[in-house]
C-alpha atoms as a PDB file:
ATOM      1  CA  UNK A   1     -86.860  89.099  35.886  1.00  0.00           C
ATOM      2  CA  UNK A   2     -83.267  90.287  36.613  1.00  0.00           C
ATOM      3  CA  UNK A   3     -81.122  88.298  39.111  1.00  0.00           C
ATOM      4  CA  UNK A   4     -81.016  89.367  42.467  1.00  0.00           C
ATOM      5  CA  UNK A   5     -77.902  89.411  43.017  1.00  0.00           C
ATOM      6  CA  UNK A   6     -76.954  90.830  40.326  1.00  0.00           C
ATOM      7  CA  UNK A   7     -79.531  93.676  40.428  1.00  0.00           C
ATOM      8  CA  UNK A   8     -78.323  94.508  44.123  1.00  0.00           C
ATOM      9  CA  UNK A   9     -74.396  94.407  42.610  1.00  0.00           C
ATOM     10  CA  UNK A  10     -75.619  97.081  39.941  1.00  0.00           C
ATOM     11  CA  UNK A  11     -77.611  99.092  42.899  1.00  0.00           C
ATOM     12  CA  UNK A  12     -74.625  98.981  44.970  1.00  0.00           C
ATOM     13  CA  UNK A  13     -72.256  99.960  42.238  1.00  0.00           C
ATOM     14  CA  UNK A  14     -73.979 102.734  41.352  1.00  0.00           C
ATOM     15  CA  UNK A  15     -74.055 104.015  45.090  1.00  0.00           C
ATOM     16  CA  UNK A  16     -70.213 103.951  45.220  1.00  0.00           C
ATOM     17  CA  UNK A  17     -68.582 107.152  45.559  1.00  0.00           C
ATOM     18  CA  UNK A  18     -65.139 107.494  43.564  1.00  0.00           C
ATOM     19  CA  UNK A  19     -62.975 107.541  46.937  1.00  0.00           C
ATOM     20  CA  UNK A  20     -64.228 103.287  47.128  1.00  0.00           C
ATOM     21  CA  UNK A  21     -63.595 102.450  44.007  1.00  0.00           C
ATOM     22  CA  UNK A  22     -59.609 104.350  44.485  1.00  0.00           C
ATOM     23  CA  UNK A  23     -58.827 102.194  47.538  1.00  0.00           C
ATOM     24  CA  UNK A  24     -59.913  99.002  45.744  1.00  0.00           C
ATOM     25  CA  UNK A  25     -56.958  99.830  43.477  1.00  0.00           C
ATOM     26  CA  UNK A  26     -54.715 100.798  46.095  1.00  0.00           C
ATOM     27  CA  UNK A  27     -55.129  97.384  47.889  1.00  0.00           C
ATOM     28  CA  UNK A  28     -55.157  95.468  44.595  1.00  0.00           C
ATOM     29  CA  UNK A  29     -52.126  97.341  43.425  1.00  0.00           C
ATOM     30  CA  UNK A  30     -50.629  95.958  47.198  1.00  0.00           C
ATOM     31  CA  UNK A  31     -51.674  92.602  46.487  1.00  0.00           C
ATOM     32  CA  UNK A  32     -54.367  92.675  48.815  1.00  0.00           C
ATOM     33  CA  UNK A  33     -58.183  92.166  48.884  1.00  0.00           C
ATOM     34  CA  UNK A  34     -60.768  95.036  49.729  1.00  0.00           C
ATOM     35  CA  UNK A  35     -64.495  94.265  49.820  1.00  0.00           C
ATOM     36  CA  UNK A  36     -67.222  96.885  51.243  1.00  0.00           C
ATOM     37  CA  UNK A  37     -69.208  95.192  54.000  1.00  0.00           C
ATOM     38  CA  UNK A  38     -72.169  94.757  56.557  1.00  0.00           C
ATOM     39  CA  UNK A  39     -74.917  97.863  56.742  1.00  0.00           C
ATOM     40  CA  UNK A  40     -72.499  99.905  53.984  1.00  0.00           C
ATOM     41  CA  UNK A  41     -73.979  97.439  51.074  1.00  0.00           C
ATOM     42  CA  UNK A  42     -77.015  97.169  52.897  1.00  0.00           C
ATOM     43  CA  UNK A  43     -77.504 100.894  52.452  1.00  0.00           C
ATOM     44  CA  UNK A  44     -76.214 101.038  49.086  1.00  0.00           C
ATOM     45  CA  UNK A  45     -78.854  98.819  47.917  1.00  0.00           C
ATOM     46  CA  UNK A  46     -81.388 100.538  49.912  1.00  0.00           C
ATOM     47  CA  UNK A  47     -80.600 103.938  48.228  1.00  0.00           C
ATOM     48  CA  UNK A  48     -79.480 105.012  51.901  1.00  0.00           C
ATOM     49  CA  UNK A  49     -75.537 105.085  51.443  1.00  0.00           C
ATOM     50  CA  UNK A  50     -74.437 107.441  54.228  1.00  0.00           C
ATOM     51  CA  UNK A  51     -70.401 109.038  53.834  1.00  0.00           C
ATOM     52  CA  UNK A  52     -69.201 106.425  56.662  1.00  0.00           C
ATOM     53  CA  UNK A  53     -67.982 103.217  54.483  1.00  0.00           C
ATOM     54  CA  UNK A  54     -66.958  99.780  55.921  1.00  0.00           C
ATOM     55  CA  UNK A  55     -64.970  98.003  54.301  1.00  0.00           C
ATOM     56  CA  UNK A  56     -63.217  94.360  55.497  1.00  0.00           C
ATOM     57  CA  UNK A  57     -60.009  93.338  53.771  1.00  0.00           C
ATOM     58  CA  UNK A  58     -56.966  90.481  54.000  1.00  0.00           C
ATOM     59  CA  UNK A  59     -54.820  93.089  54.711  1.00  0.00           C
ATOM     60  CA  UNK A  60     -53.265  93.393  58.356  1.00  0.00           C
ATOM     61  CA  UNK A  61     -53.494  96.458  60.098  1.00  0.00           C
ATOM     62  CA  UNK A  62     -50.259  98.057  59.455  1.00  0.00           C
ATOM     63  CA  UNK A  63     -50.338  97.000  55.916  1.00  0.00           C
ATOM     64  CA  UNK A  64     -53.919  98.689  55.855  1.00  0.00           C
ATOM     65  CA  UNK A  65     -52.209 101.994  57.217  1.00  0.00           C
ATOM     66  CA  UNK A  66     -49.527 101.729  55.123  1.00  0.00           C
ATOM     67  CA  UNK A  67     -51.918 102.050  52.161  1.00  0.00           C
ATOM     68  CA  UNK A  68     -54.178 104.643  54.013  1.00  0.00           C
ATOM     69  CA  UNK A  69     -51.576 107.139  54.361  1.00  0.00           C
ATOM     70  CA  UNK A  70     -50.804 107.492  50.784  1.00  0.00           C
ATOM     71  CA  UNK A  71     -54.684 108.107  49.916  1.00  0.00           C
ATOM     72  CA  UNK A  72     -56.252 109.803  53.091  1.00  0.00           C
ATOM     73  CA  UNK A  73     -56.334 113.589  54.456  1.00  0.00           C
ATOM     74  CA  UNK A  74     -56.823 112.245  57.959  1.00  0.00           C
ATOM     75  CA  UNK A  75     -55.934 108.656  59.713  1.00  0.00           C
ATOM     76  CA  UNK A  76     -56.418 107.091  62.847  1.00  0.00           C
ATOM     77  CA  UNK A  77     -55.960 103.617  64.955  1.00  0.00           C
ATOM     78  CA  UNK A  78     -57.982 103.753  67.801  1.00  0.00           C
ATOM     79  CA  UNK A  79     -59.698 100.293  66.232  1.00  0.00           C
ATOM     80  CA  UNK A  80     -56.384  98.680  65.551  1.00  0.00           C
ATOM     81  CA  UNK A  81     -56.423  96.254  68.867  1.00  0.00           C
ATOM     82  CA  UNK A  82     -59.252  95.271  66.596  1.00  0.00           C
ATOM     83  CA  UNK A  83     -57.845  95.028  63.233  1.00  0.00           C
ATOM     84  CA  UNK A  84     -59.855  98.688  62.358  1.00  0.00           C
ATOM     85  CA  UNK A  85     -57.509 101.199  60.578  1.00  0.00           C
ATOM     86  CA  UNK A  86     -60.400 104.788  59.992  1.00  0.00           C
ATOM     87  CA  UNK A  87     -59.254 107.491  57.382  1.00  0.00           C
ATOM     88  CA  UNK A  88     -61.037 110.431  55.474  1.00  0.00           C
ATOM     89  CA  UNK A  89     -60.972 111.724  52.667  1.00  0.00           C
ATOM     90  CA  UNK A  90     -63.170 115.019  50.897  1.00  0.00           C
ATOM     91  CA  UNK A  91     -65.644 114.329  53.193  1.00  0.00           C
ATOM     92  CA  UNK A  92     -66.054 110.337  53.238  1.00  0.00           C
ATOM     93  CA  UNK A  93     -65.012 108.518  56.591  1.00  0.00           C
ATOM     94  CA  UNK A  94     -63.736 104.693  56.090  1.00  0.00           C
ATOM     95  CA  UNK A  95     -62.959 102.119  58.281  1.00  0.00           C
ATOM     96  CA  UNK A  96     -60.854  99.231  56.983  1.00  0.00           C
ATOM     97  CA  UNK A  97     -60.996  96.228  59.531  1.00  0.00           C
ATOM     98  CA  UNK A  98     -59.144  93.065  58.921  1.00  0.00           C
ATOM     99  CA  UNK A  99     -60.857  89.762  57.852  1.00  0.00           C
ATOM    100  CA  UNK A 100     -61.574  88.196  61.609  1.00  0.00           C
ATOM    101  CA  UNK A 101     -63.170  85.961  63.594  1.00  0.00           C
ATOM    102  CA  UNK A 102     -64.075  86.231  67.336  1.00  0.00           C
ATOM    103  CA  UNK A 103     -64.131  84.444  70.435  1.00  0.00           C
ATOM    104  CA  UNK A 104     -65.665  85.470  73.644  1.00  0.00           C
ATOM    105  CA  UNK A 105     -65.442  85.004  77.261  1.00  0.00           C
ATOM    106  CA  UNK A 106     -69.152  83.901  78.630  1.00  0.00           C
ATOM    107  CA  UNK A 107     -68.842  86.801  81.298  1.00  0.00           C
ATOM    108  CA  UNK A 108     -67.841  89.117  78.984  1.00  0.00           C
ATOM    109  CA  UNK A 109     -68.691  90.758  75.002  1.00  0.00           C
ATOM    110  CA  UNK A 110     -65.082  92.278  74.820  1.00  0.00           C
ATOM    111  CA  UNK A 111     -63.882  89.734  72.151  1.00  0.00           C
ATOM    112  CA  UNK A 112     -60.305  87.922  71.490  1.00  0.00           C
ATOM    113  CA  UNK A 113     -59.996  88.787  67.827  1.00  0.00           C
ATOM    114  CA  UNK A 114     -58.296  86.222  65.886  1.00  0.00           C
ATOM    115  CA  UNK A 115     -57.260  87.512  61.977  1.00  0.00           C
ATOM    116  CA  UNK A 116     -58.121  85.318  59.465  1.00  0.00           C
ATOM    117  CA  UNK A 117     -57.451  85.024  55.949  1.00  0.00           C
ATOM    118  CA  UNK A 118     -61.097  84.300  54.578  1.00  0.00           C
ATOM    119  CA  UNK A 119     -63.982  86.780  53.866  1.00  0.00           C
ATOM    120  CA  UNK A 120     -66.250  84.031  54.723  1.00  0.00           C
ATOM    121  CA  UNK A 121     -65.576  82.981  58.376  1.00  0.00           C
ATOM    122  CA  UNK A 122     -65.929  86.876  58.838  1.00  0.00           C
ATOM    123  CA  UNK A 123     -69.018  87.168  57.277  1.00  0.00           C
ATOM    124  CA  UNK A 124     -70.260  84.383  58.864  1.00  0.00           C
ATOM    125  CA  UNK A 125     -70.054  86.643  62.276  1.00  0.00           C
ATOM    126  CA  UNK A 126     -72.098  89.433  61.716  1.00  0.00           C
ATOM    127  CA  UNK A 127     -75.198  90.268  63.501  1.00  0.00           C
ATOM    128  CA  UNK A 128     -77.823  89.612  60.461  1.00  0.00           C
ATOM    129  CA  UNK A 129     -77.849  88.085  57.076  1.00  0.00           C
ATOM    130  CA  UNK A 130     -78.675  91.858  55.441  1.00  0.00           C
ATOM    131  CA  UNK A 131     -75.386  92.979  57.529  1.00  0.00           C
ATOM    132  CA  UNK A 132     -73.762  90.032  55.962  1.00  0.00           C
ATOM    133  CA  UNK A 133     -73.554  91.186  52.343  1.00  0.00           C
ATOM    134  CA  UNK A 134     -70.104  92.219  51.141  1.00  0.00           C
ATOM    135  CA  UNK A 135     -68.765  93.668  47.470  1.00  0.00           C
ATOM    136  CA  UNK A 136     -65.457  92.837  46.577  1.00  0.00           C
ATOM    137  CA  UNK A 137     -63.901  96.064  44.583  1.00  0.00           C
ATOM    138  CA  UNK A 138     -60.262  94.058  43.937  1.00  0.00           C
ATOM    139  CA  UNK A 139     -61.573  91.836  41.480  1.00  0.00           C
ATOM    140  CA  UNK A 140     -61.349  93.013  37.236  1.00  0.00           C
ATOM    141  CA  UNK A 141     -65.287  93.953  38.246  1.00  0.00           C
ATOM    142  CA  UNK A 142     -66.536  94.374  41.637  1.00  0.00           C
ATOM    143  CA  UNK A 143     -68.133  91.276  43.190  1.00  0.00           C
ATOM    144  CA  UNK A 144     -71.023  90.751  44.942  1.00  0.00           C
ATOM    145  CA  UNK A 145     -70.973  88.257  47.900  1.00  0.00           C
ATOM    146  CA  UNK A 146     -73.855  86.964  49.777  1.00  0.00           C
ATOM    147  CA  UNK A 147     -73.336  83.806  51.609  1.00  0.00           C
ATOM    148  CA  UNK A 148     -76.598  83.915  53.268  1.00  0.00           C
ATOM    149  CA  UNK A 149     -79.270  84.971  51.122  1.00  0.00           C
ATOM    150  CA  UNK A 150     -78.965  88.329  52.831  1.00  0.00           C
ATOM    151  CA  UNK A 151     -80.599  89.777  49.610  1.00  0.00           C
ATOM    152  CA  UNK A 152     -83.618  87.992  49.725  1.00  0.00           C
ATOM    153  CA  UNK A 153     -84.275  88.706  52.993  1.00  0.00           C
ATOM    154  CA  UNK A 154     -83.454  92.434  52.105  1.00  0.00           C
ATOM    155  CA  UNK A 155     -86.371  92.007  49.695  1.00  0.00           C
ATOM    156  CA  UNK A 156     -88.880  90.302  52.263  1.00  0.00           C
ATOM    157  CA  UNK A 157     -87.444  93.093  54.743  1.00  0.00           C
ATOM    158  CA  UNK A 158     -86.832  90.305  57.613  1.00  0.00           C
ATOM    159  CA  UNK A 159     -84.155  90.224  60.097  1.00  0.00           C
ATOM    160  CA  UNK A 160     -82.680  86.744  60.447  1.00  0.00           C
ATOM    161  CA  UNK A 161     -79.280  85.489  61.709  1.00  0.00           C
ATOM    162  CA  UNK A 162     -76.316  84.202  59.235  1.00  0.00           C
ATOM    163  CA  UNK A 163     -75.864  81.452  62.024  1.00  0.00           C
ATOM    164  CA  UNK A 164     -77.555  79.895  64.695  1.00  0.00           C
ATOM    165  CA  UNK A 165     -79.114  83.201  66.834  1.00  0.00           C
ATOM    166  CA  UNK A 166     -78.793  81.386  70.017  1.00  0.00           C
ATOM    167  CA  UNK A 167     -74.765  81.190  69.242  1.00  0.00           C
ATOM    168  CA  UNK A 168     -74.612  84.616  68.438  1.00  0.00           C
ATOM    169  CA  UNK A 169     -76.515  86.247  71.143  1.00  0.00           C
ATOM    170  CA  UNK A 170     -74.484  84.218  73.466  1.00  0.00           C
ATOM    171  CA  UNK A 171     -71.569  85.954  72.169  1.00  0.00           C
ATOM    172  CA  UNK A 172     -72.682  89.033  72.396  1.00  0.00           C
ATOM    173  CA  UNK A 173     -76.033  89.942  73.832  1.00  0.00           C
ATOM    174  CA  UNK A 174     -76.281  93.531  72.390  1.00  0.00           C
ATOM    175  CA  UNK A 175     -76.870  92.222  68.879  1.00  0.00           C
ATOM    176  CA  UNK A 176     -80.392  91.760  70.318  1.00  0.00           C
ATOM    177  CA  UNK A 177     -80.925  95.157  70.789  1.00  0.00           C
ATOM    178  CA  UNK A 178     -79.650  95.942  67.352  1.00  0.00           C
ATOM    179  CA  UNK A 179     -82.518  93.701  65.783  1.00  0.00           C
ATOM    180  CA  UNK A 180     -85.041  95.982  67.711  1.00  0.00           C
ATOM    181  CA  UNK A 181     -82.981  98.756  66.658  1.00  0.00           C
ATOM    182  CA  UNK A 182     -82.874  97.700  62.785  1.00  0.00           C
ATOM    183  CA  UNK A 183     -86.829  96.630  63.083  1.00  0.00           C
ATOM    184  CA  UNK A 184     -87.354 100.131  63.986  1.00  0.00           C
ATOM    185  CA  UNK A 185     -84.826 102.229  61.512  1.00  0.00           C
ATOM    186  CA  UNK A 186     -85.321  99.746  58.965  1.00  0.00           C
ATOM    187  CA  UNK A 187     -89.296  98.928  58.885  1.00  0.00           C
ATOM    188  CA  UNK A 188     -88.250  95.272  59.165  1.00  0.00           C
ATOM    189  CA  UNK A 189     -89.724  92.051  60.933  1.00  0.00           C
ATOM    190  CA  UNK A 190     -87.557  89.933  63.138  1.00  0.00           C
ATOM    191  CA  UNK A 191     -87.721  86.129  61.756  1.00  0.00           C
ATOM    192  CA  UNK A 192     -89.800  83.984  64.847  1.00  0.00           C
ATOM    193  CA  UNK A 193     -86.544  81.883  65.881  1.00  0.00           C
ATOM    194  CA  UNK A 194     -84.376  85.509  65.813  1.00  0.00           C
ATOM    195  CA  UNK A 195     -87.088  86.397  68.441  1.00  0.00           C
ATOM    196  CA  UNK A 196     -87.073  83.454  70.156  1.00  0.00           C
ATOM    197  CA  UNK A 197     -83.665  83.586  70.891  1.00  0.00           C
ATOM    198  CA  UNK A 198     -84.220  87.078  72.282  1.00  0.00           C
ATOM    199  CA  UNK A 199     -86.800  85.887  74.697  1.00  0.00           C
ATOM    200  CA  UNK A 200     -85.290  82.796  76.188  1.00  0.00           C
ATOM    201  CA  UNK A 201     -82.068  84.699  76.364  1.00  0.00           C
ATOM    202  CA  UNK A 202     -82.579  87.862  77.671  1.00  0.00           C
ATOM    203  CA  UNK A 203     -80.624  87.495  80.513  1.00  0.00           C
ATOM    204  CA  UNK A 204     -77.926  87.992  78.801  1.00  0.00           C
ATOM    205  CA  UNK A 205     -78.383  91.535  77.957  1.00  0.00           C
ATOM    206  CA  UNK A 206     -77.330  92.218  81.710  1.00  0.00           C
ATOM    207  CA  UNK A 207     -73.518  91.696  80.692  1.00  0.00           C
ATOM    208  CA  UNK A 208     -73.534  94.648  78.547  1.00  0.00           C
ATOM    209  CA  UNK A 209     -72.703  98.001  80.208  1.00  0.00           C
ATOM    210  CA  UNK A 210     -75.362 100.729  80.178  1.00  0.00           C
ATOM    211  CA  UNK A 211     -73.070 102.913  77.960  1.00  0.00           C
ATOM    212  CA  UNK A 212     -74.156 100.863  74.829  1.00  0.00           C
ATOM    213  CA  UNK A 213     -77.581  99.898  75.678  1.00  0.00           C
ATOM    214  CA  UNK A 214     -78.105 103.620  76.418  1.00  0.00           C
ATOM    215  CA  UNK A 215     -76.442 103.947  72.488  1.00  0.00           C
ATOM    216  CA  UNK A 216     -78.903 101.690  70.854  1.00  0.00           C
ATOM    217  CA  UNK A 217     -82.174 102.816  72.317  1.00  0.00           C
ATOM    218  CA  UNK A 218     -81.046 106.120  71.632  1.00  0.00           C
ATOM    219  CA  UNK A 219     -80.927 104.903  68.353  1.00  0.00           C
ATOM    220  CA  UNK A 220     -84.054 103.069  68.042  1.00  0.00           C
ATOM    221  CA  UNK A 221     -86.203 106.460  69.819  1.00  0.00           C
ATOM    222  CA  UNK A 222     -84.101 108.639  67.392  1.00  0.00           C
ATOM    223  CA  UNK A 223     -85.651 105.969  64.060  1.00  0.00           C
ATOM    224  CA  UNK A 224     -88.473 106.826  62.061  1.00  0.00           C
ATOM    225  CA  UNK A 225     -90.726 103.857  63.596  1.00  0.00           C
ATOM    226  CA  UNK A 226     -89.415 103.123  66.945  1.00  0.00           C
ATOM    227  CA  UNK A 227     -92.945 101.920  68.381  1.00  0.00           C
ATOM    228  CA  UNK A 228     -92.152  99.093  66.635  1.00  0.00           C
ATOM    229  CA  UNK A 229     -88.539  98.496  67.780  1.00  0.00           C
ATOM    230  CA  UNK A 230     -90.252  99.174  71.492  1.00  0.00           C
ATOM    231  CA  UNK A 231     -92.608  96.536  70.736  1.00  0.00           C
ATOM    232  CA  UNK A 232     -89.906  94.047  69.995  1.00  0.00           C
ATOM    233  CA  UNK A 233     -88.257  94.626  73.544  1.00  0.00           C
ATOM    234  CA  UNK A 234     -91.101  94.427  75.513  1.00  0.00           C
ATOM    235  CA  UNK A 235     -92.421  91.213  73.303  1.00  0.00           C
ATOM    236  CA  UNK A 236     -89.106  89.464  74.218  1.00  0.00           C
ATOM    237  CA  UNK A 237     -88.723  91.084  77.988  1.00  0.00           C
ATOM    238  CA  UNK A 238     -85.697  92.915  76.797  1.00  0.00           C
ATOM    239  CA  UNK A 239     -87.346  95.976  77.924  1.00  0.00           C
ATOM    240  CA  UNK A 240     -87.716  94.638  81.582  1.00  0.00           C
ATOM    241  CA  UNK A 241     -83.935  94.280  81.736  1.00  0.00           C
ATOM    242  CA  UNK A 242     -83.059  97.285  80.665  1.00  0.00           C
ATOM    243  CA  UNK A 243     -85.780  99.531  81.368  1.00  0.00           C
ATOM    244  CA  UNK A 244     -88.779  98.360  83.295  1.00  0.00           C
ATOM    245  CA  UNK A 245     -90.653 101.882  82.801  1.00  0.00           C
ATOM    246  CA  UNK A 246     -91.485 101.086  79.430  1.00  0.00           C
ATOM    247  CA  UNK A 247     -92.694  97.650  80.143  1.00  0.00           C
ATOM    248  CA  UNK A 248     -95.060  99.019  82.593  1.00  0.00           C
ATOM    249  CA  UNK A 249     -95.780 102.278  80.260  1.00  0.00           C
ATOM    250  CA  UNK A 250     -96.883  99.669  77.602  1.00  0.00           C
ATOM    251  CA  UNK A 251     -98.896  97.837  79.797  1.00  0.00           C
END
């Protein structure tokens, strides 16, 4: 049986559209590091590779933009308080975001970013182990880098956390709405201690303005299964925090 990982490197390779595999030069050629990341490898693997690429990198953001402006038709900053330099280019969007990790007020999701120099303390932030999957393009062959068995759990199509859930919902609640939302797009399960750290923390979700929530259940109602991301939110009284109507619908 072929590896994994290396069977998801090949899959994601394959996916790769030309403009990737020219900015991994670029950044290499600058002495930098350039890795696709998060729900962009997901989705390569998956066969689902949309024209909006993430990609995560050492560079800072004016060295990103620097780079960016010799290779794209169209740039932008509006992420850059956030490390995020976006571009396009014949038709594929990317957004570049610095290596980072994040700390957050209790009261609050709107992080203080920190830049880091390390692909793995950034990795080791994301929302789910599948979203935590990165291919490094600056290396003599593009590298495949999963920290967290994201693969795997790709394979068993579960949702679990790269960290300890509880820590990460904390941070920021909303990432509990994305694992409804994923269940839903995605035909996943949630892992049981993903969902019980939904349940006993809830609460939380009542920090997060009404502007995203209302973006993520869009989401979810706009997937091709979202009975079962509904499902999730009522199992784990997310729905009675943000909207009681479905609770008692589903009742």
């Amino acid at each position: 049986m072929k590896d994994p990982n290396a069977l998801a490197t090949s899959l994601a390779i394959a996916a790769l559209p030309k403009e990737a595999y020219e900015l991994g030069k670029l950044f290499s050629d600058g002495g930098f590091k350039l890795a696709l990341v998060g729900g962009s490898v997901r989705d390569a693997i998956l066969g689902r590779l949309s024209t909006d690429l993430d990609f995560t990198t050492n560079a800072k953001p004016d060295e990103t933009k620097n780079i960016l402006k010799s290779w794209s038709e169209r740039l932008w900053e509006v992420g850059r308080d956030f490390g995020t330099i976006a571009a396009e280019k014949n038709g594929i969007t990317v957004e570049i975001t610095t290596y980072r990790r994040e700390k957050y007020d209790p009261t609050s999701r709107k992080p203080i970013v920190e830049f880091g120099s390390e692909i793995e303390i950034d990795l080791s932030r994301r929302d789910f182990t599948v979203n935590a999957m990165a291919l490094e393009l600056t290396t003599p062959t593009p590298t495949f880098i999963d920290l967290f068995d994201g693969v795997t759990d790709l394979a068993k199509k579960v949702l679990r956390t790269p960290i300890n859930a509880e820590e990460l919902f904390t941070e920021d609640p909303l990432r509990m709405m994305r694992a409804a939302r994923f269940a839903a797009q995605l035909g996943f399960e949630v892992a049981p201690e993903v969902l019980r750290a939904m349940r006993e923390m809830a609460e939380r979700i009542s920090i997060v303005s009404a502007e995203r929530i209302q973006i993520e259940l869009t989401k979810l109602l706009m997937s091709d299964k979202p009975r079962n991301g509904i499902a999730i939110l009522v199992a784990t009284n997310l729905a009675e925090k943000i909207l009681p109507e479905i609770t008692a619908k589903w009742k």
